[in-house]
Protein backbone atom coordinates (compact mmCIF):
# COMPACT_ATOMS: atom_id res chain seq x y z
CA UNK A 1 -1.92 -12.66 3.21
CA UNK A 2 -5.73 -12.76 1.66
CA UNK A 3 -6.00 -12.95 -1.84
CA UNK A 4 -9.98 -11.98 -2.63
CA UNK A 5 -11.83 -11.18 -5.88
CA UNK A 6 -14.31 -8.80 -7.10
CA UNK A 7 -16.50 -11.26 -5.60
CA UNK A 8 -19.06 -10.86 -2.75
CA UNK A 9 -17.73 -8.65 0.02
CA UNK A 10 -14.09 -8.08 1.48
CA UNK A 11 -15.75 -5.38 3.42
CA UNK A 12 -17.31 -8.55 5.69
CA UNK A 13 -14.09 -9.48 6.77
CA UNK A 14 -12.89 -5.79 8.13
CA UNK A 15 -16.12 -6.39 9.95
CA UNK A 16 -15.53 -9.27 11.77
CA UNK A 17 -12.35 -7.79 12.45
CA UNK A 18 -13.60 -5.48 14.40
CA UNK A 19 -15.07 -7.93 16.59
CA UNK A 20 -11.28 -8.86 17.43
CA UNK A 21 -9.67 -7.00 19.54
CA UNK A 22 -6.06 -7.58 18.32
CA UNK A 23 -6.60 -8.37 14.57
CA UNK A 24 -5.73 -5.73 11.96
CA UNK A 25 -6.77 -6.04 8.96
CA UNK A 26 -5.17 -3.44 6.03
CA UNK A 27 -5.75 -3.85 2.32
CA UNK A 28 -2.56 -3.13 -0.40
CA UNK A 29 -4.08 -1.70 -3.61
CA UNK A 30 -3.33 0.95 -6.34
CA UNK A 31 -3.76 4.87 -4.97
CA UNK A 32 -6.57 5.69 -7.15
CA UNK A 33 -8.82 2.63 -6.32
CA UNK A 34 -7.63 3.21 -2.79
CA UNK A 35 -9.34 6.81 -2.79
CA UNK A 36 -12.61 5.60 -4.19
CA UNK A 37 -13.06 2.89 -1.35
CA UNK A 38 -12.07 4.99 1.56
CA UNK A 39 -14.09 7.79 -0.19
CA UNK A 40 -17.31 5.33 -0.37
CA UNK A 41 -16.50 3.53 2.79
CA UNK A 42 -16.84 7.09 4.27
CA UNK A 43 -19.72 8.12 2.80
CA UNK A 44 -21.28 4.82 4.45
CA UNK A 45 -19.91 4.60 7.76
CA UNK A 46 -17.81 8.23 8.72
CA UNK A 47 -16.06 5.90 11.52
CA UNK A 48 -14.79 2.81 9.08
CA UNK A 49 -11.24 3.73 8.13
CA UNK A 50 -9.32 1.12 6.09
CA UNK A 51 -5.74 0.79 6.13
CA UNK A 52 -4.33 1.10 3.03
CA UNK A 53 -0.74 0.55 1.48
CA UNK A 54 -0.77 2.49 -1.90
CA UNK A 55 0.97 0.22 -4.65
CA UNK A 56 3.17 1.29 -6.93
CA UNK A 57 5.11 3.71 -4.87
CA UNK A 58 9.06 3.28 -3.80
CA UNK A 59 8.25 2.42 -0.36
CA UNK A 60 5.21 -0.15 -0.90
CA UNK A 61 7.16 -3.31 -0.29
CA UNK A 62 8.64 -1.79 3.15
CA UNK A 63 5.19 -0.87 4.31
CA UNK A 64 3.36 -4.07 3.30
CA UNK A 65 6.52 -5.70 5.25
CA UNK A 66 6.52 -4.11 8.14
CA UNK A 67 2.93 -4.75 8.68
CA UNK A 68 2.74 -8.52 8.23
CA UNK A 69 6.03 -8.73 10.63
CA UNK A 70 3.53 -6.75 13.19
CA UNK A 71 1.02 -9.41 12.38
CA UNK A 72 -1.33 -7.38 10.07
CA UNK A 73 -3.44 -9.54 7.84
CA UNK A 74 -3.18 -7.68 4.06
CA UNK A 75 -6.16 -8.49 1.93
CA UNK A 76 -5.28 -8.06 -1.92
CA UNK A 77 -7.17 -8.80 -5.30
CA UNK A 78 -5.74 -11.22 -7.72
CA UNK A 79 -8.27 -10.75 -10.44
CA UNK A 80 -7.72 -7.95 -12.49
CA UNK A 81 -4.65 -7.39 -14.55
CA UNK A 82 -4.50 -3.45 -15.00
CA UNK A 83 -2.41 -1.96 -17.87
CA UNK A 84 0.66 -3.81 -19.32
CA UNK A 85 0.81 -5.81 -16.32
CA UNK A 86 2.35 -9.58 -16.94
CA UNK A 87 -0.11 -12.49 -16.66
CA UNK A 88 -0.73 -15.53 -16.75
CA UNK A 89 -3.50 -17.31 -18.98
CA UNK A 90 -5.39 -20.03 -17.12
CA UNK A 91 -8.76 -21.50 -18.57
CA UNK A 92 -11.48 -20.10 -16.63
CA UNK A 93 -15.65 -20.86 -16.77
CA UNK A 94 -14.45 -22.50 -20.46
CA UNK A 95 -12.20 -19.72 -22.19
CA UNK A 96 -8.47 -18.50 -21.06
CA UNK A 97 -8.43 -15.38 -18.93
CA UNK A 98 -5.96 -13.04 -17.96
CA UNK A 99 -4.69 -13.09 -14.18
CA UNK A 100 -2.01 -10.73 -13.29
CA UNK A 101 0.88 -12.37 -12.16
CA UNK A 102 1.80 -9.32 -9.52
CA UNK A 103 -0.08 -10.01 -6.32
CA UNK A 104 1.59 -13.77 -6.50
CA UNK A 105 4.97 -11.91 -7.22
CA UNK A 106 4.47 -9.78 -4.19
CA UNK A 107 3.91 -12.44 -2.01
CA UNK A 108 7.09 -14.84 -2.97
CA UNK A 109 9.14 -11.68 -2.93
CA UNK A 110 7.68 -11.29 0.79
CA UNK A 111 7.96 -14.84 1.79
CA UNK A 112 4.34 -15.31 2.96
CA UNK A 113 1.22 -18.11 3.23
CA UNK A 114 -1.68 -16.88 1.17
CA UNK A 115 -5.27 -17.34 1.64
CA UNK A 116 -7.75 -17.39 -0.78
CA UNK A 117 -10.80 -15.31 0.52
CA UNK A 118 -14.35 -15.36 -0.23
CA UNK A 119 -17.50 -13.36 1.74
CA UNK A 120 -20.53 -14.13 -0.20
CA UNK A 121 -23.78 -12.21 -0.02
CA UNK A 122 -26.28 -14.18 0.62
CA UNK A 123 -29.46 -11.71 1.28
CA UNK A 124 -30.60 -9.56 4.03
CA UNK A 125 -27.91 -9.17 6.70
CA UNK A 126 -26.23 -12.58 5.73
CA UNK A 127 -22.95 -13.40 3.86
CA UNK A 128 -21.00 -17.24 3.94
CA UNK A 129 -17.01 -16.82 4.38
CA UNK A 130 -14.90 -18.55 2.58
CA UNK A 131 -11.12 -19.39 3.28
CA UNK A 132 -8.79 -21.70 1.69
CA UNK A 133 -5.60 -22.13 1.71
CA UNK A 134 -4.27 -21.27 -1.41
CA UNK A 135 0.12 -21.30 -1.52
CA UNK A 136 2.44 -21.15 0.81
CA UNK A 137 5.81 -18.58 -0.48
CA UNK A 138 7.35 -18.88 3.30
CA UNK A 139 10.00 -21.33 1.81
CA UNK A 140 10.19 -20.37 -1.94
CA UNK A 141 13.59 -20.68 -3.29
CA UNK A 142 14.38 -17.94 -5.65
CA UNK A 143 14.73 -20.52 -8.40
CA UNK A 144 11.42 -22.19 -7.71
CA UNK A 145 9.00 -19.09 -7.21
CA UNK A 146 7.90 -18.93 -10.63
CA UNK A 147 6.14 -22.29 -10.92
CA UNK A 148 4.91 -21.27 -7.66
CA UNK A 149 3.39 -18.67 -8.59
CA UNK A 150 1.99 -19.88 -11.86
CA UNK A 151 0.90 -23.16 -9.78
CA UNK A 152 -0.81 -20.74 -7.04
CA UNK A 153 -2.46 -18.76 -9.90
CA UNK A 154 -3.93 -21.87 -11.39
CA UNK A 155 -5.65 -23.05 -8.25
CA UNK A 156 -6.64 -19.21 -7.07
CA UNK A 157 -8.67 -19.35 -10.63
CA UNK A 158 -10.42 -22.67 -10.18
CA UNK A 159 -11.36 -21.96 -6.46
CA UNK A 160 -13.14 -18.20 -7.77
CA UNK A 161 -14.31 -20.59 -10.47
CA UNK A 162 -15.76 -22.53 -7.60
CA UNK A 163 -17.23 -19.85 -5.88
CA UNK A 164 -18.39 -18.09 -8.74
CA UNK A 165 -20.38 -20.97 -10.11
CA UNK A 166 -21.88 -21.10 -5.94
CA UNK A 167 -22.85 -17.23 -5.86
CA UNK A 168 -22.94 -15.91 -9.89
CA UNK A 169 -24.26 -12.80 -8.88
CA UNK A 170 -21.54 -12.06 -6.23
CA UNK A 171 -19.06 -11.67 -8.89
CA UNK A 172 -18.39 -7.74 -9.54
CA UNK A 173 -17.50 -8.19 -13.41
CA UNK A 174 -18.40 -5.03 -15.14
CA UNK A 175 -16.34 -5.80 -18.22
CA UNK A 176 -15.64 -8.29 -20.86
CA UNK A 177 -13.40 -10.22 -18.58
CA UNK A 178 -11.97 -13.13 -21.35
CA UNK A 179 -11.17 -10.22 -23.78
CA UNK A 180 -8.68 -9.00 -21.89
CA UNK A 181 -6.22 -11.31 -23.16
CA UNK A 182 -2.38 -9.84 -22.86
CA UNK A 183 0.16 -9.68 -26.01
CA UNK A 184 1.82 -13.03 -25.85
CA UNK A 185 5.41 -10.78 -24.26
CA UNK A 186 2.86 -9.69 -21.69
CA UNK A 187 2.33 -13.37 -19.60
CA UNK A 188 4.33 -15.73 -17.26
CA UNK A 189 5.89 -18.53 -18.87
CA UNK A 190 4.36 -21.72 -18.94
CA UNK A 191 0.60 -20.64 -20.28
């Protein structure tokens, strides 16, 4: 699994993608942000089609499964807690900021490495890919996933720390990203 940001372009990756002949490349997000992309990817390229698995629904998990076990790579963002949605505070660029705890869930639940992805922009036709290895859930025993998860938060926050101190104006943040801050019943223990 690739955990990106709101940060340079995930759209580089499906591109190089395409350059591989067996690699598959489908993104899991919520339904409405899902429409906008494919609805803007469209109006870009009429022949880019992104493979989406809607979140939220009763058959998400099941979908998102099936793919990886057919060797799908799913690309998911990690940096925006939307709603109610548990998180976990973690100092970021000096102040704590809210990271949503579910796209680390979803990947203990599903037992899977993740990959913490970067493609920044770096003018005309040019972008510098990032990828590090971020946690590893293949092992996670039930009892243990929570500290993974809070530890693979942590380090997914310092490395778009990392990149977003490289590229400042790659970051997408249209909103007052440290105010965010969740009612203390809201976050994962341990912050």
């Amino acid at each position: 699994m690739l955990m990106g940001a709101h940060m340079g372009s995930f759209e580089v990756l499906r591109s190089l993608g395409r350059q591989q002949p067996n690699l598959r490349v489908a993104m899991a997000m919520y339904k409405e942000n899902a429409q906008k992309i494919n609805q803007l990817l469209s109006a870009i390229n009429p022949g880019a089609e992104l493979d989406v698995v809607a979140l939220g629904r009763v058959d998400s998990m099941l979908q998102l499964h099936a793919l990886l076990d057919a060797d799908t790579i799913i690309g998911m963002m990690g940096d925006r807690a939307l709603g109610d949605e548990a998180v976990r505070m973690v100092p970021f660029f000096g102040a704590p900021a809210a990271f949503p705890l579910g796209p680390f869930r979803m990947a203990a639940i599903l037992r899977r490495p993740v990959v913490f992805m970067v493609g920044l922009y770096r003018g005309g036709n040019r972008y510098e890919i990032h990828f590090e290895p971020l946690a590893d859930f293949s092992d996670a025993a039930a009892g243990s996933r929570q500290a993974q998860m809070e530890a693979a938060i942590d380090r997914y926050a310092a490395l778009l720390e990392k990149y977003g101190a490289m590229a400042p104006a790659n970051w997408f943040n249209f909103f007052d990203f440290w105010a965010t801050g969740p009612k203390p019943s809201e976050t994962g223990s341990g912050t």
